[in-house]
N, C-alpha and C. Protein backbone atom coordinates (compact mmCIF):
# COMPACT_ATOMS: atom_id res chain seq x y z
N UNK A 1 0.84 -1.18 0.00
CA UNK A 1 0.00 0.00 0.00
C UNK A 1 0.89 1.25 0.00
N UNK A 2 0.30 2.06 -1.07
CA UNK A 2 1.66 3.67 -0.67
C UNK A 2 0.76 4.50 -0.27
N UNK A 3 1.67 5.22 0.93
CA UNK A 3 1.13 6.04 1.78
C UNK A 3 1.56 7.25 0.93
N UNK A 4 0.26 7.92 1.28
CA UNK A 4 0.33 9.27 1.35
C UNK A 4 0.46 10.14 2.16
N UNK A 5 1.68 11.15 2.06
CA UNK A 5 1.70 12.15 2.69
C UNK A 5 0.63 13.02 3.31
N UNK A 6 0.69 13.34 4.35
CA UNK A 6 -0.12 14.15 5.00
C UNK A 6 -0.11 14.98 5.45
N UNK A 7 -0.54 16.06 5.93
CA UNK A 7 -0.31 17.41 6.75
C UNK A 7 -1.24 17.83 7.33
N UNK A 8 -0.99 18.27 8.77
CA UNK A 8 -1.93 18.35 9.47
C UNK A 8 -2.33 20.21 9.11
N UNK A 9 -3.14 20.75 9.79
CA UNK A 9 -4.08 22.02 9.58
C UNK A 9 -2.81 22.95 10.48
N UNK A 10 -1.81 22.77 11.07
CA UNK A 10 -1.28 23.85 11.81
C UNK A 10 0.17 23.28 10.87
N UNK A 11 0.67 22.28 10.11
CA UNK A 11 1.67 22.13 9.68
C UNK A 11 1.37 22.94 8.09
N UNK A 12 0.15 22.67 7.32
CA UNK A 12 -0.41 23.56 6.26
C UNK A 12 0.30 25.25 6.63
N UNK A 13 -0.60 25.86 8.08
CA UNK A 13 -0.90 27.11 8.46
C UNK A 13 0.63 27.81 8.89
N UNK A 14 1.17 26.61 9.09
CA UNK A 14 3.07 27.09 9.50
C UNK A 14 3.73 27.43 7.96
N UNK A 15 3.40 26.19 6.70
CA UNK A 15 3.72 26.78 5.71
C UNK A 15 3.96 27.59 4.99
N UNK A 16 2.57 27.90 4.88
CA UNK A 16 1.81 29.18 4.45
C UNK A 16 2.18 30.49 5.00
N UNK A 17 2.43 30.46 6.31
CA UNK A 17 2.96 32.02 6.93
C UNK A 17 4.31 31.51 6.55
N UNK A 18 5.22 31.36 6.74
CA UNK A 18 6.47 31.01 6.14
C UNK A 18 6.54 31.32 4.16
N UNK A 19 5.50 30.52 3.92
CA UNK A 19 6.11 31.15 2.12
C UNK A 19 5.14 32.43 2.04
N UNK A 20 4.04 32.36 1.80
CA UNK A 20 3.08 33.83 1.55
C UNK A 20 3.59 34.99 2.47
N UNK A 21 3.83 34.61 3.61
CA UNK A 21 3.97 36.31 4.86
C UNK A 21 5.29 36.43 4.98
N UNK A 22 6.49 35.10 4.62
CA UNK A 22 7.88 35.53 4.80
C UNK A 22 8.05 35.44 6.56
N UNK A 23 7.16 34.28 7.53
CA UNK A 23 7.45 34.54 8.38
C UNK A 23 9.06 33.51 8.62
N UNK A 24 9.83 34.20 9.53
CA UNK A 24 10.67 33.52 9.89
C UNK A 24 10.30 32.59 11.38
N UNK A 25 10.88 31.42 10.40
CA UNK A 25 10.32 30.22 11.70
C UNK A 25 11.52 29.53 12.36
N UNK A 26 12.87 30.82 11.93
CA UNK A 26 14.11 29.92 12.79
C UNK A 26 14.52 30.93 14.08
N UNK A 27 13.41 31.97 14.32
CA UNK A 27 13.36 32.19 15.75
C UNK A 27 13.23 31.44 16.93
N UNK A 28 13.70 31.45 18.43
CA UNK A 28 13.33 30.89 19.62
C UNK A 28 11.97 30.78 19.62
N UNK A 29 11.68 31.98 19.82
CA UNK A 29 10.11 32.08 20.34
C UNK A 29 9.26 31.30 18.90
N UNK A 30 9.60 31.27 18.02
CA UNK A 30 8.56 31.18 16.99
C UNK A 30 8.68 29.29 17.14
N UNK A 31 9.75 29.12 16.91
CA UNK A 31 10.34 27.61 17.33
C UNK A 31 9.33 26.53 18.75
N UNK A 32 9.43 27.73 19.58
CA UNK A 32 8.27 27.05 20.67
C UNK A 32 7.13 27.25 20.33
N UNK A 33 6.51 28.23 20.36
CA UNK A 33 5.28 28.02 19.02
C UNK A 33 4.66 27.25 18.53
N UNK A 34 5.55 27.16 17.44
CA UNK A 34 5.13 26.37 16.47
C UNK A 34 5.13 24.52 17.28
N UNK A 35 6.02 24.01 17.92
CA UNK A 35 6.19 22.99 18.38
C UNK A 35 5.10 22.65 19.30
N UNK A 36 4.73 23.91 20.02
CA UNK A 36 3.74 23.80 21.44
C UNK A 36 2.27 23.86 20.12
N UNK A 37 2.15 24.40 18.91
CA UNK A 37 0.73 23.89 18.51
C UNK A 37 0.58 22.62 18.01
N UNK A 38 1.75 22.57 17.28
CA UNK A 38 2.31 20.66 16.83
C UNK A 38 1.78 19.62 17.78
N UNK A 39 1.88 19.81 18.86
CA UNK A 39 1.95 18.51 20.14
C UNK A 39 0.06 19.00 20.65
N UNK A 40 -0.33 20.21 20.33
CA UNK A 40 -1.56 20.69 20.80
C UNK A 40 -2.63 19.71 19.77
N UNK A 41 -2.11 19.54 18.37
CA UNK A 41 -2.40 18.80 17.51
C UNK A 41 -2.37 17.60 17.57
N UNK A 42 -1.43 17.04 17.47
CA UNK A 42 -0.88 15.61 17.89
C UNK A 42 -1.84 14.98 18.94
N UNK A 43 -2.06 15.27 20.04
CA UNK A 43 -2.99 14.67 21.17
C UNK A 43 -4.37 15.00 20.57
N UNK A 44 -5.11 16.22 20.13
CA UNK A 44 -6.46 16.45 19.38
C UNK A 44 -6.67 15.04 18.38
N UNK A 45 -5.25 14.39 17.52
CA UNK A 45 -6.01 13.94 16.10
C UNK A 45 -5.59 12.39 16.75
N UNK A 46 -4.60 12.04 18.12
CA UNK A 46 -4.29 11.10 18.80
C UNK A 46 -6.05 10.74 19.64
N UNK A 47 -6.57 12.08 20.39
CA UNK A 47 -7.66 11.47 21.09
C UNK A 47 -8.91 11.21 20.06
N UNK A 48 -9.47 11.63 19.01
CA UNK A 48 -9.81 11.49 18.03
C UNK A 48 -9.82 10.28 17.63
N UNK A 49 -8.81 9.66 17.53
CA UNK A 49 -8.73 8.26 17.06
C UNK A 49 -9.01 7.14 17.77
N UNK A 50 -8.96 7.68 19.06
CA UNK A 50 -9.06 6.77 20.50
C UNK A 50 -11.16 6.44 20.60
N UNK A 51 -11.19 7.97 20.22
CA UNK A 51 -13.19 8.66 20.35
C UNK A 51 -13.11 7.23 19.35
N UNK A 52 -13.16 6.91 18.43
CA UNK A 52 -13.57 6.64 17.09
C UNK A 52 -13.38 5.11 17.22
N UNK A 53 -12.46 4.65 18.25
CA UNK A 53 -12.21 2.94 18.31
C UNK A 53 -12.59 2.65 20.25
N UNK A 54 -13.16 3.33 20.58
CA UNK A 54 -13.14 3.50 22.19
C UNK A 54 -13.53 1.89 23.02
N UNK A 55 -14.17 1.26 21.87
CA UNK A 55 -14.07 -0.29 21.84
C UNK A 55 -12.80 -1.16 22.21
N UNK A 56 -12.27 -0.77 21.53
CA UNK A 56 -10.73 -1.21 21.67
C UNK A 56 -9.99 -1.62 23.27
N UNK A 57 -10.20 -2.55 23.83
CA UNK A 57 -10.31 -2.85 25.49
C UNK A 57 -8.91 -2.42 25.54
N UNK A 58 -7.47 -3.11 24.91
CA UNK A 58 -6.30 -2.84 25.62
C UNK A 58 -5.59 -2.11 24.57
N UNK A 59 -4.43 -1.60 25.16
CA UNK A 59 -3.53 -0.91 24.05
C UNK A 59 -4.01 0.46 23.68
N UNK A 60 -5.04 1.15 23.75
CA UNK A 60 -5.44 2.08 23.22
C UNK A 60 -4.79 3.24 23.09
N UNK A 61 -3.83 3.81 24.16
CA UNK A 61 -2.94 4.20 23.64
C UNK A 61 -1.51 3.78 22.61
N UNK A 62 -1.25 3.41 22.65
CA UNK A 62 -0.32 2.48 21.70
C UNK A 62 -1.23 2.91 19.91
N UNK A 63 -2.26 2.18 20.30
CA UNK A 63 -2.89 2.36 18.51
C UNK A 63 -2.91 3.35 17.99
N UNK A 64 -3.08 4.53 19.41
CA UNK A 64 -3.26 6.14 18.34
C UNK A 64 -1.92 6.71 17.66
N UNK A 65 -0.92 6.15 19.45
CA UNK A 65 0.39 6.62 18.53
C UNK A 65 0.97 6.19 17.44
N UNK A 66 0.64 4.83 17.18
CA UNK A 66 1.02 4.14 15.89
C UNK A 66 0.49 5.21 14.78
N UNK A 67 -0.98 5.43 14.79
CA UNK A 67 -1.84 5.92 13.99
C UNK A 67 -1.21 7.48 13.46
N UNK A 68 -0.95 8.21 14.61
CA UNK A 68 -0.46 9.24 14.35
C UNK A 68 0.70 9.03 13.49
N UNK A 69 1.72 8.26 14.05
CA UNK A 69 3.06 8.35 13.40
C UNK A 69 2.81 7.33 11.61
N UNK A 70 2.02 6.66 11.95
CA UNK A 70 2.16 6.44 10.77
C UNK A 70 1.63 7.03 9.40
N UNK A 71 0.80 8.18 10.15
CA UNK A 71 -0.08 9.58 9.02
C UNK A 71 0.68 10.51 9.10
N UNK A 72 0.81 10.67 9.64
CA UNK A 72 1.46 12.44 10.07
C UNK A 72 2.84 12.89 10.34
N UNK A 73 3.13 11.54 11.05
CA UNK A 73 4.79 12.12 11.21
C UNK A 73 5.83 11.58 9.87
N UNK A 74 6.75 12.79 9.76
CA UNK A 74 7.54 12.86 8.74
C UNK A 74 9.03 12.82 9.04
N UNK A 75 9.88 12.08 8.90
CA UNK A 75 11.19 11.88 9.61
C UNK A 75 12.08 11.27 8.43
């Protein structure tokens, strides 16, 4: 199966101010930021997935993080 790339709505919105507004994103402050909405994300589209299988008796954490990393994270 080939995966497709994905991007979440604050990794889009980091883009976008970066190419259209010219923001610089290799500031400190902008750096925490951006990381502290990343992880604000990450747990939203992590519990999300948990809402959606809440059946799921063991492991349930484990499945989201799989889930996440295997959509979203890029390494």
């Amino acid at each position: 199966m080939e995966r497709v790339e994905k991007q979440t709505a604050v990794e889009w919105l980091i883009e976008m101010l970066v190419q259209e507004c010219g923001l610089d994103d290799t500031g400190d402050s902008a750096i925490f930021v951006i990381e502290q909405a990343k992880a604000i994300e990450k747990e939203n589209i992590k519990n999300a997935f948990l809402d959606g299988f809440s059946s799921l008796a063991n492991n349930k954490h484990q499945y989201s993080e799989d889930y996440y990393n295997e959509t979203f994270k890029s390494e």
